[in-house]
Protein backbone atom coordinates (compact mmCIF):
# COMPACT_ATOMS: atom_id res chain seq x y z
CA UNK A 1 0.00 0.00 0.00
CA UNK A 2 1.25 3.13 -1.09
CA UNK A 3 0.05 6.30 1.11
CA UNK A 4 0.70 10.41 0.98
CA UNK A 5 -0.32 12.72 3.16
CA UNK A 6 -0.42 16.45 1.89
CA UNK A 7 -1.51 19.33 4.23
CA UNK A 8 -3.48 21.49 2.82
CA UNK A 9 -3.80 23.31 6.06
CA UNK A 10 -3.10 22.64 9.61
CA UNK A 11 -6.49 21.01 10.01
CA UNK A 12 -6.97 19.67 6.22
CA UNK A 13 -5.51 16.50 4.95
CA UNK A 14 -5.41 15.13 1.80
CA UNK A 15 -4.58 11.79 1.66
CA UNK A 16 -3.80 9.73 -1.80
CA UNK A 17 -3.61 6.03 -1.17
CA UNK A 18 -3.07 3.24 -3.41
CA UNK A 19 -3.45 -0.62 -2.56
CA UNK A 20 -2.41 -3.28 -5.09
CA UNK A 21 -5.44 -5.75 -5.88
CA UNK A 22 -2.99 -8.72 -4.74
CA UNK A 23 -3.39 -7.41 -1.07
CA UNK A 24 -7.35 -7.11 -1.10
CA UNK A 25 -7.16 -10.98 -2.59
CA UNK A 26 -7.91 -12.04 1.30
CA UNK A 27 -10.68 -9.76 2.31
CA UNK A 28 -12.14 -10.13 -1.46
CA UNK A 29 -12.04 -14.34 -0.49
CA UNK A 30 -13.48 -13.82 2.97
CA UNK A 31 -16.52 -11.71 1.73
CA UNK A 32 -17.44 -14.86 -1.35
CA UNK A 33 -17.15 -17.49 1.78
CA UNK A 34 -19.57 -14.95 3.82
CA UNK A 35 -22.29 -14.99 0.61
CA UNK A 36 -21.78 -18.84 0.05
CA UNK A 37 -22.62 -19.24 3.48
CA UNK A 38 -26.01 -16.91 3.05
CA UNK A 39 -26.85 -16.51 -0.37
CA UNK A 40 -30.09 -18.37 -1.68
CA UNK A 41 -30.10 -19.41 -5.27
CA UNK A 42 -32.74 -21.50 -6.95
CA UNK A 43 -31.76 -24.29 -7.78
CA UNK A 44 -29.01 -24.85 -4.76
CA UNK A 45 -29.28 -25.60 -0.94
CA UNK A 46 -28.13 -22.20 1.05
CA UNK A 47 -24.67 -22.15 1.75
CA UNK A 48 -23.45 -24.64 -1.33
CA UNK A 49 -23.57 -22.18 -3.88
CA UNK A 50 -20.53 -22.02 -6.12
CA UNK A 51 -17.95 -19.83 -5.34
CA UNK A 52 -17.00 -19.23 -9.31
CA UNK A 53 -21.04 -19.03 -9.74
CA UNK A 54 -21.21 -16.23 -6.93
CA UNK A 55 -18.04 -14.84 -8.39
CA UNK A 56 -19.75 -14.98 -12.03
CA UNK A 57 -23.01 -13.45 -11.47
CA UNK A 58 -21.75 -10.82 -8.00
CA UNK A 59 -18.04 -10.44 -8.52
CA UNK A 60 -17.86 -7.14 -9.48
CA UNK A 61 -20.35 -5.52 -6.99
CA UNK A 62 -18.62 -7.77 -3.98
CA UNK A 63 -15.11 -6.80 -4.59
CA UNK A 64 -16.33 -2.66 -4.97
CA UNK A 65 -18.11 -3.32 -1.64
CA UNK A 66 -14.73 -4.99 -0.07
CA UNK A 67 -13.14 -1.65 -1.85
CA UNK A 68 -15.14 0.64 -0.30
CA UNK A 69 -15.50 -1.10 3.22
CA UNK A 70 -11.36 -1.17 2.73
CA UNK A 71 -11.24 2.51 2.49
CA UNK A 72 -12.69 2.90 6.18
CA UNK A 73 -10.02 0.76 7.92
CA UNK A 74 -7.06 2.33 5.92
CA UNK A 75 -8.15 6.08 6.95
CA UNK A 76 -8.69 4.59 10.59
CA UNK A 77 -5.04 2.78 10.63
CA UNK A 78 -3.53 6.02 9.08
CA UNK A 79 -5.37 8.07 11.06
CA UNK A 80 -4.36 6.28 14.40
CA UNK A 81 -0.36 5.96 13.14
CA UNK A 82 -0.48 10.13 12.36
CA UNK A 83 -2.63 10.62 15.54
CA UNK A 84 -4.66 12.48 13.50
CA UNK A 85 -8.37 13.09 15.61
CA UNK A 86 -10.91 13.29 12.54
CA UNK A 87 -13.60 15.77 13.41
CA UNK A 88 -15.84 15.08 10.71
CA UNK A 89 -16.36 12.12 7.91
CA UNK A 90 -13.50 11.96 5.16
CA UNK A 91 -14.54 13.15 1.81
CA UNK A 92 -13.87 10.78 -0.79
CA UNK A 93 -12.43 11.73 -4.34
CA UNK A 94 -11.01 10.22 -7.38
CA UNK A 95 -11.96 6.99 -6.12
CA UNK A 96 -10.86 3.82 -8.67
CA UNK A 97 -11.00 -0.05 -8.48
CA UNK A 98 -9.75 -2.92 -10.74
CA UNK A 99 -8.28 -6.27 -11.36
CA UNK A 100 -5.21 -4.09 -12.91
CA UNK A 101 -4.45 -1.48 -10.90
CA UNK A 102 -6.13 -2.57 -7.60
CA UNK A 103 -7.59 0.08 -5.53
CA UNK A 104 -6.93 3.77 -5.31
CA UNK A 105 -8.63 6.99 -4.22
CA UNK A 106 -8.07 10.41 -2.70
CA UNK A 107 -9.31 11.61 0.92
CA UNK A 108 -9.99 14.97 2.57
CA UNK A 109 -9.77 14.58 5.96
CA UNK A 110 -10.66 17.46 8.83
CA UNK A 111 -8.87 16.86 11.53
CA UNK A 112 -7.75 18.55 15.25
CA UNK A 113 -5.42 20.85 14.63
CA UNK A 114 -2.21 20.80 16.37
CA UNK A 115 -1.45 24.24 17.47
CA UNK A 116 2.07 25.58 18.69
CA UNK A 117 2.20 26.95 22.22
CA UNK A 118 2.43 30.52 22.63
CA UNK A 119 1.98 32.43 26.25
CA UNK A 120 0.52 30.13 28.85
CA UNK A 121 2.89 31.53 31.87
CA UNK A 122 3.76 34.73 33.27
CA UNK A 123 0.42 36.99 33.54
CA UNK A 124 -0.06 39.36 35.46
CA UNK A 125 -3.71 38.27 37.12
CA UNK A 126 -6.32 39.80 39.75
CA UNK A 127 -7.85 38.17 41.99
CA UNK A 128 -11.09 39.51 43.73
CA UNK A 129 -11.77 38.13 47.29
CA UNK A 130 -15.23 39.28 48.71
CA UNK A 131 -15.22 40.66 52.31
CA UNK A 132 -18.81 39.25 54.13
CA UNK A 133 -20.11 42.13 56.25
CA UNK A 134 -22.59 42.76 58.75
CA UNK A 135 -25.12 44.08 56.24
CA UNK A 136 -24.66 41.10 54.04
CA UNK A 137 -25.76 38.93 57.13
CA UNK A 138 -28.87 41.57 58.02
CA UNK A 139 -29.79 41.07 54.58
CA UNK A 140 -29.80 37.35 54.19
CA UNK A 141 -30.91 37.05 57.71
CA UNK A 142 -34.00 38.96 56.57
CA UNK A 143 -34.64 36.90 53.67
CA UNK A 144 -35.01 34.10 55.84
CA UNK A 145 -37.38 35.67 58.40
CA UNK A 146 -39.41 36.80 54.68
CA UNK A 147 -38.95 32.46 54.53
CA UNK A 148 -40.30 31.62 57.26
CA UNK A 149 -43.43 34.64 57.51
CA UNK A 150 -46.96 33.47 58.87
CA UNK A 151 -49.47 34.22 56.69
CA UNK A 152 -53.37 34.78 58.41
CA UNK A 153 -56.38 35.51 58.25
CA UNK A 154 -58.00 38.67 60.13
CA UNK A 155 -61.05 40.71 60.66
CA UNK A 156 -59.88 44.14 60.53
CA UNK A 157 -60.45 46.22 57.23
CA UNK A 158 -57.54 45.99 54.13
CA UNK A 159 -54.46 47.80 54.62
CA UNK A 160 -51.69 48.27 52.61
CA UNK A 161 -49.08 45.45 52.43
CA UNK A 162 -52.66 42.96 53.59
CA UNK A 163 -53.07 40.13 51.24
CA UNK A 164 -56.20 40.00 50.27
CA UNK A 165 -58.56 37.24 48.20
CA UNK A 166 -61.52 38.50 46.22
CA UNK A 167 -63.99 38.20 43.18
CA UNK A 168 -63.88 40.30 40.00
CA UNK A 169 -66.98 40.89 38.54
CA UNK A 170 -66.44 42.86 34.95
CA UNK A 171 -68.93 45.91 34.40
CA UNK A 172 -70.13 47.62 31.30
CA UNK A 173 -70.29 51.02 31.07
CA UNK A 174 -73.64 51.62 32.74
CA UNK A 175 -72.99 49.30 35.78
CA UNK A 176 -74.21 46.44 34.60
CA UNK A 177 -72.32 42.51 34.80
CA UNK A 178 -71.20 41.18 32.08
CA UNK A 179 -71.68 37.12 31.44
CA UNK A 180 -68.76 35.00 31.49
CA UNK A 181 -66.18 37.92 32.76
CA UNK A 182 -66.12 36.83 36.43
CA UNK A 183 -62.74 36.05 38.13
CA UNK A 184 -63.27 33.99 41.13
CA UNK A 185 -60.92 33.45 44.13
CA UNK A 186 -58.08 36.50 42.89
CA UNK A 187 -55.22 36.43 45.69
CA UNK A 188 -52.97 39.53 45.35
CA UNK A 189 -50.86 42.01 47.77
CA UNK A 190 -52.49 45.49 48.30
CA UNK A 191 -49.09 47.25 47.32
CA UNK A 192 -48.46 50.61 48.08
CA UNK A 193 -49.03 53.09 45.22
CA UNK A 194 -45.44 54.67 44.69
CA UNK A 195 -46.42 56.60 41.73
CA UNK A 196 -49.39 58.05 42.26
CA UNK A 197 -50.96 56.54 39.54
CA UNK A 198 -54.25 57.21 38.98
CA UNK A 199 -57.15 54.29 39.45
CA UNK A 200 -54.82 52.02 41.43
CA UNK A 201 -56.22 49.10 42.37
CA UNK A 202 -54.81 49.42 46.23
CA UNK A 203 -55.97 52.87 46.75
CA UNK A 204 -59.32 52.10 46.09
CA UNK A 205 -59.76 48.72 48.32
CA UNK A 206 -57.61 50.42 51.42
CA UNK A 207 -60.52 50.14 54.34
CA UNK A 208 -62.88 47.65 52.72
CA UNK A 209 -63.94 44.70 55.05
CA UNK A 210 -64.43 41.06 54.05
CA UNK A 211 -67.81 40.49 52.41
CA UNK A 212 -68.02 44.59 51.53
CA UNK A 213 -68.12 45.20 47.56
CA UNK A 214 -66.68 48.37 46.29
CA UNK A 215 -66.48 49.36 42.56
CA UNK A 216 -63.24 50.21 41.03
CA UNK A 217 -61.55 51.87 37.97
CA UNK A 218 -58.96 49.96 36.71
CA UNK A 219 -56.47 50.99 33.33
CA UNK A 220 -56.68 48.89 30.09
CA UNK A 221 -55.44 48.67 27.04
CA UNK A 222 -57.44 48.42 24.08
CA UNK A 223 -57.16 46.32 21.26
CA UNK A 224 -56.01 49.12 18.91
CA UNK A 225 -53.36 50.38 21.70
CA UNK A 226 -55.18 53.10 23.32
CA UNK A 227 -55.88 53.16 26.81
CA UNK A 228 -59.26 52.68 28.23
CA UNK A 229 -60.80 52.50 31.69
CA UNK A 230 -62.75 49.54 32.62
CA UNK A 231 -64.62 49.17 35.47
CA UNK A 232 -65.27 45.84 37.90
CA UNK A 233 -66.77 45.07 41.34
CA UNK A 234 -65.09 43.82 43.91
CA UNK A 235 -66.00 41.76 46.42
CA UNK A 236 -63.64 40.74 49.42
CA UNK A 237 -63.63 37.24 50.64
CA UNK A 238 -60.65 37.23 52.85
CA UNK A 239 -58.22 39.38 54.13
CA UNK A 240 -54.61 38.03 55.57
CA UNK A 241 -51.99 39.65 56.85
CA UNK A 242 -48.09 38.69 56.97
CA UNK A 243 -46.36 38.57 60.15
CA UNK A 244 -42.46 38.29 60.45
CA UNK A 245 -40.82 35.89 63.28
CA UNK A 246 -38.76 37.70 66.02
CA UNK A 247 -34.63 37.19 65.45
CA UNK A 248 -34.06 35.53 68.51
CA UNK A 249 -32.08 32.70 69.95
CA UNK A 250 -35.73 30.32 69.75
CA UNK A 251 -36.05 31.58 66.35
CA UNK A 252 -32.56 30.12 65.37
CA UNK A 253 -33.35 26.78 67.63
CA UNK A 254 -36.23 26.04 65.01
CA UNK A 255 -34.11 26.59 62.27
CA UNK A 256 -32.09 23.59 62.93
CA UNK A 257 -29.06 22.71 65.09
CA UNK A 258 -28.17 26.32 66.40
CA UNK A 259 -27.52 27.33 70.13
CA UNK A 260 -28.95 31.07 69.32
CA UNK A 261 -29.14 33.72 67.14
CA UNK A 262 -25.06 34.51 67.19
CA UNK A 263 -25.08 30.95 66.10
CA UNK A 264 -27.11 31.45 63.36
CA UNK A 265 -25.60 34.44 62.14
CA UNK A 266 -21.69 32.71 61.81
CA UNK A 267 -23.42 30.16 59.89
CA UNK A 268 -24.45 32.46 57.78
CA UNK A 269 -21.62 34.08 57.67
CA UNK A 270 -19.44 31.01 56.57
CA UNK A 271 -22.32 30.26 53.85
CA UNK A 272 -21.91 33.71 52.18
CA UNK A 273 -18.30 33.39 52.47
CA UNK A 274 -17.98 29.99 50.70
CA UNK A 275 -20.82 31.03 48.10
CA UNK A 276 -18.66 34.05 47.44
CA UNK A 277 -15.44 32.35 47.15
CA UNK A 278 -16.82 30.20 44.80
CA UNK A 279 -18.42 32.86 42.76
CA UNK A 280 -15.42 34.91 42.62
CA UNK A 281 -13.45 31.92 41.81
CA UNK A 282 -15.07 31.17 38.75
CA UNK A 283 -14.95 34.65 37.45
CA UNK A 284 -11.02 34.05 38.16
CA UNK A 285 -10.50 30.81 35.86
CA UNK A 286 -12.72 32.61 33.37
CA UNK A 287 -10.38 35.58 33.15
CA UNK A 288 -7.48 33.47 33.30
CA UNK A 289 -8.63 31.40 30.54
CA UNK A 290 -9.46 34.78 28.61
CA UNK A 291 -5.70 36.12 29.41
CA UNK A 292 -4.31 32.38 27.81
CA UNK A 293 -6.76 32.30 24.63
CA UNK A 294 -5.83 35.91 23.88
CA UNK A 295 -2.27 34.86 23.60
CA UNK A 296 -2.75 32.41 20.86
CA UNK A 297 -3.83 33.40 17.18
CA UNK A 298 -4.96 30.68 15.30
CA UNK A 299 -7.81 29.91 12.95
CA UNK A 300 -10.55 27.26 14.51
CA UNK A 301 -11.81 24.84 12.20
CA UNK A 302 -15.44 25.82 10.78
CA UNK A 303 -16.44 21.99 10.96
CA UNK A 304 -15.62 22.36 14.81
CA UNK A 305 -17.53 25.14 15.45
CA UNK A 306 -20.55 23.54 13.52
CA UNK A 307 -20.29 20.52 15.52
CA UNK A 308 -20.13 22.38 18.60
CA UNK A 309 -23.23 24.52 17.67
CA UNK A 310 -25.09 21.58 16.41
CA UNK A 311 -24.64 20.15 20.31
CA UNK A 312 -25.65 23.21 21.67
CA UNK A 313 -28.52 23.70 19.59
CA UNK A 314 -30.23 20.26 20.47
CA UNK A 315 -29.58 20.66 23.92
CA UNK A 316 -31.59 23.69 23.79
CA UNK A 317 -34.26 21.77 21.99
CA UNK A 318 -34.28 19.15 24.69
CA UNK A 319 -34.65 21.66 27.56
CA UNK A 320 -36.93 24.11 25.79
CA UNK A 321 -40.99 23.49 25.55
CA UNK A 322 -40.80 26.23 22.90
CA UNK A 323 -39.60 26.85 19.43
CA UNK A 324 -36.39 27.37 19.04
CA UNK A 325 -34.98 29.96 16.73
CA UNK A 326 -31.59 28.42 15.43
CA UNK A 327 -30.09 30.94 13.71
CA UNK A 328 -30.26 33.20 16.60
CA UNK A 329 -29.17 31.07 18.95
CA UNK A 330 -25.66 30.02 16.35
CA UNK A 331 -25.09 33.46 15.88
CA UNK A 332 -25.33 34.49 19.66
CA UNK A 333 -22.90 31.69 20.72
CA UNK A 334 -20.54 31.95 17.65
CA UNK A 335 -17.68 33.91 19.64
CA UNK A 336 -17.72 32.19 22.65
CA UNK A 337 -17.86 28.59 21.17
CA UNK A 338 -14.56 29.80 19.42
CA UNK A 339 -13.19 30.98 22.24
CA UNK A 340 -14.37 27.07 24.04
CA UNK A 341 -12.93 25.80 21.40
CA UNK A 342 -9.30 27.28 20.94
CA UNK A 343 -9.31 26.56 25.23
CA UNK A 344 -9.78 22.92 24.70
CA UNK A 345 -7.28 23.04 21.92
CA UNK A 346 -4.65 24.93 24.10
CA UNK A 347 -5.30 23.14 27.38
CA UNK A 348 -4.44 19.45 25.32
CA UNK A 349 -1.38 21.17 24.30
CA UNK A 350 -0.55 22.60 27.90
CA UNK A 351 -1.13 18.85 29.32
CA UNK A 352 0.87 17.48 27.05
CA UNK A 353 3.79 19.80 27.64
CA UNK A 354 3.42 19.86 31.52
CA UNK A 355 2.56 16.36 32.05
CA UNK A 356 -0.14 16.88 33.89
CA UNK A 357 -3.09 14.33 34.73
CA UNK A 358 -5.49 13.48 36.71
CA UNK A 359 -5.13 10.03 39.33
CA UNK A 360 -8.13 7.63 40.48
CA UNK A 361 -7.17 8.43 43.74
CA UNK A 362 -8.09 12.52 42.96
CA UNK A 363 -11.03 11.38 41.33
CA UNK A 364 -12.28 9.45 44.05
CA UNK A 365 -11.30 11.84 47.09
CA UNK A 366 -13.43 14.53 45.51
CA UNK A 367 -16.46 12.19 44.98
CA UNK A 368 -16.06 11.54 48.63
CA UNK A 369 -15.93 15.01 49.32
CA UNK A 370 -19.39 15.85 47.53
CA UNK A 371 -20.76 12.22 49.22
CA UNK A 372 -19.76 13.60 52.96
CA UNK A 373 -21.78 17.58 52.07
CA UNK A 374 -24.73 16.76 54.48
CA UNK A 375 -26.83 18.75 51.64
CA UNK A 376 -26.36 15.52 49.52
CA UNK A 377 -27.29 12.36 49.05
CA UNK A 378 -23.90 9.90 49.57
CA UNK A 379 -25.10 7.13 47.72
CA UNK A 380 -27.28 8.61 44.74
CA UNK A 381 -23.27 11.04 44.43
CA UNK A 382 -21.26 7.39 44.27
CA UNK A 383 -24.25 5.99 41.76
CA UNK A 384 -24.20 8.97 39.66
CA UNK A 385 -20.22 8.70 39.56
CA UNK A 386 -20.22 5.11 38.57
CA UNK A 387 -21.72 5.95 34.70
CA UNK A 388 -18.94 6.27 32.74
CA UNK A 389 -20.13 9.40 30.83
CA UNK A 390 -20.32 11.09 34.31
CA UNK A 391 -16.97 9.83 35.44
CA UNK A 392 -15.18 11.36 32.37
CA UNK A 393 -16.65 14.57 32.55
CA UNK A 394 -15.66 14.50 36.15
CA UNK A 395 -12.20 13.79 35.18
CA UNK A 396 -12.35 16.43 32.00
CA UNK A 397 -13.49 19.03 34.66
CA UNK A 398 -10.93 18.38 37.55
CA UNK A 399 -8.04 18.31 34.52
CA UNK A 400 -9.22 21.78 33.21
CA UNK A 401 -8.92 22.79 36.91
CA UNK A 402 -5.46 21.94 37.20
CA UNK A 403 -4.90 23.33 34.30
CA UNK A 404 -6.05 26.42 35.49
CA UNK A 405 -4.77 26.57 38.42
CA UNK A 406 -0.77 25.76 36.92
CA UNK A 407 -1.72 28.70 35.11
CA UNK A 408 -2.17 30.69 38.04
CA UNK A 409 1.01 29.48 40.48
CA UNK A 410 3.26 30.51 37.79
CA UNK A 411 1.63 33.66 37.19
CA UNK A 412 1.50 36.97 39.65
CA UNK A 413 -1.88 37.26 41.04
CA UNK A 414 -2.65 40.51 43.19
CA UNK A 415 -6.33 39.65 45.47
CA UNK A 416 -8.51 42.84 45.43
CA UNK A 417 -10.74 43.06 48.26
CA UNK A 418 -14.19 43.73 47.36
CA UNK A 419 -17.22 44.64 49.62
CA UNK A 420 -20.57 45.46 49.62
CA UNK A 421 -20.25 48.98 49.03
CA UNK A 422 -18.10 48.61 45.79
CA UNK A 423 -20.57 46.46 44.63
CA UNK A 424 -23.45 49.02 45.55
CA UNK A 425 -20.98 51.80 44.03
CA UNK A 426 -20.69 49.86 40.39
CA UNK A 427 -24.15 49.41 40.43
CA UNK A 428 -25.47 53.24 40.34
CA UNK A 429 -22.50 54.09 37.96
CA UNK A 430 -24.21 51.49 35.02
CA UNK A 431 -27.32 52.78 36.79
């Protein structure tokens, strides 16, 4: 067999490949004795057909079928010996077969490309840590009394901030109901009326008691566009109001295994602080990813980024109940499906050059670690682990984080502390 390899580009193959008939002569044999053994033939008894009679009447369309079924397995074997990682189907060209000059064609084949290593060490990096203050406790401290509010019912008229359930009944202009526009059983806050609009709903059921029907304006829209007044009445079946639990040490006691309420705020404390760290973490691999990709210039493979679209795109079909508009959706993740795409590339490269890897004993000390998080369930975490497709995404994942985090040691990263109030600050500038 006579094989060369041309590049046409550092992802583009082309591949010429010519294989003498004597060296198909064995597969050619073992595909006759596989239609001897099932052909049926009147005449004959399956499997003692002829072989010169099979060869007589299929010969020609059996040895192109061995030819093509030939061309798989030599692409595969030069594939594998060139470590060449096809990312698409070869396209076949110029493709011959005969008694005389035995079998030869011509293959395009889209590979991986192999990139050259550019800037991978050496950044200068920030880091932002997150300082948890007193205020961030307050506030998630609040959102859990909000949590854990008792909602009931009471006698005394509607106030602002009262929940309140009632019946719509839809009015025409002189008063009168109007069939089949009744809304039974409508549960809604009375919320104050900040900007003074006119016909709000709250201002005009502030005092009413349960049972007591009151008429209101409310603001529609037409079907035209214009704005139009409707009017309803209003009938109040209950009225409920929303009562906050005390922060006290009981409080925290029926929260779960806390001593008091200082107990309950270190908790949350240390929740906001690893939540935090984590978020701020991420935002630090993503930038130092960003800082690597921006040091390589290299052209990734269109066939790559449709493959990596087409995955994205029926994922989003799978998830989504509605249509899906694919165009959009390719065009919107174009630039950061390259930028995925030339990480992967340059992370294989970085792994490679480091010798870095991942052990079964790292793997299994951080399934341990998610088994022993009292928030989860130990033996649905080791079941979930034991699927192989879970298990290698694990490993992809904690590779890419040491990766990452090479990166990082042999870079200089200055933290930045960041609090509340820079937060609150960024905010009104965009604001």
């Amino acid at each position: 067999m006579d094989v060369k390899i041309v590049d046409k580009s550092n992802w583009e193959k082309i591949i010429e490949v010519t294989v003498p008939y004597d060296d198909l002569v064995v597969d050619i044999d073992a595909k006759y004795n596989d239609y001897k053994k099932n052909i049926k033939l009147e005449g004959f008894r399956k499997g003692k057909v002829p072989v010169n009679l099979i060869k007589q009447m299929f010969g020609k369309e059996i040895e192109a079928q061995v030819a093509e079924e030939k061309i798989s397995d030599i692409l595969s074997e030069i594939s594998k010996k060139n470590e060449f990682i096809p990312i698409s189907s070869a396209k076949i060209e110029d493709f011959q077969f005969n008694r005389e000059k035995g079998l030869a064609f011509k293959a395009l084949l889209e590979i991986v490309p192999s990139i050259e290593l550019q800037k991978y060490k050496d950044f200068k990096l920030e880091k932002k840590v997150y300082q948890v203050d007193d205020e961030d406790v307050a506030t998630a401290l609040e959102s859990i009394r909000e949590q854990n509010a008792i909602v009931e019912n009471i006698d005394d008229p509607a106030e602002v901030g009262h929940f309140v359930v009632a019946d719509f009944q839809k009015l025409d202009r002189t008063g009168v109901p109007i069939i089949g526009e009744k809304y039974d059983d409508r549960y809604f806050q009375l919320i104050e009326n900040t900007k003074h609009e006119e016909h709000h709903l709250t201002d005009q059921l502030v005092g009413a008691n349960i049972n007591e029907t009151r008429h209101v304006n409310l603001p529609a829209t037409t079907q035209d566009g214009k704005e139009s007044i409707e009017k309803y009445s209003v009938t109040l079946k209950e009225i409920k109001k929303r009562s906050l639990p005390e922060l006290n040490d009981e409080f925290s006691k029926d929260l779960g295994d806390f001593e008091n309420l200082d107990d309950l705020k270190a908790r949350i404390r240390e929740d906001l602080a690893r939540r935090f760290d984590q978020e701020y973490n991420e935002l630090f691999e993503q930038a130092i990813i960003t800082e690597v990709v921006k040091s390589h210039d290299f052209t990734v493979p269109e066939p790559m980024i449709h493959n990596y679209l087409d995955s994205l795109v029926e994922n989003v079909k799978k998830r989504s109940k509605e249509a899906v508009d694919e165009q959009a959706l390719r065009s919107e993740y174009r630039g950061e499906t390259i930028r995925r795409i030339k990480w992967m590339l340059i992370q294989d490269e970085i792994v490679k050059a480091e010798n870095l890897s991942i052990s079964d004993d790292e793997i299994n000390d951080h399934i341990e670690t998610l088994a022993s998080n009292p928030q989860m369930d130990a033996i649905k975490v080791r079941s979930y682990y034991r699927k192989p497709e879970h298990l290698n995404h694990l490993k992809d994942d904690l590779l890419e984080r040491k990766v990452i985090k090479f990166i990082a040691d042999q870079s200089k990263v200055k933290e930045k502390k960041v609090t509340r109030k820079d937060l609150q600050k960024k905010s009104d500038l965009i604001v």
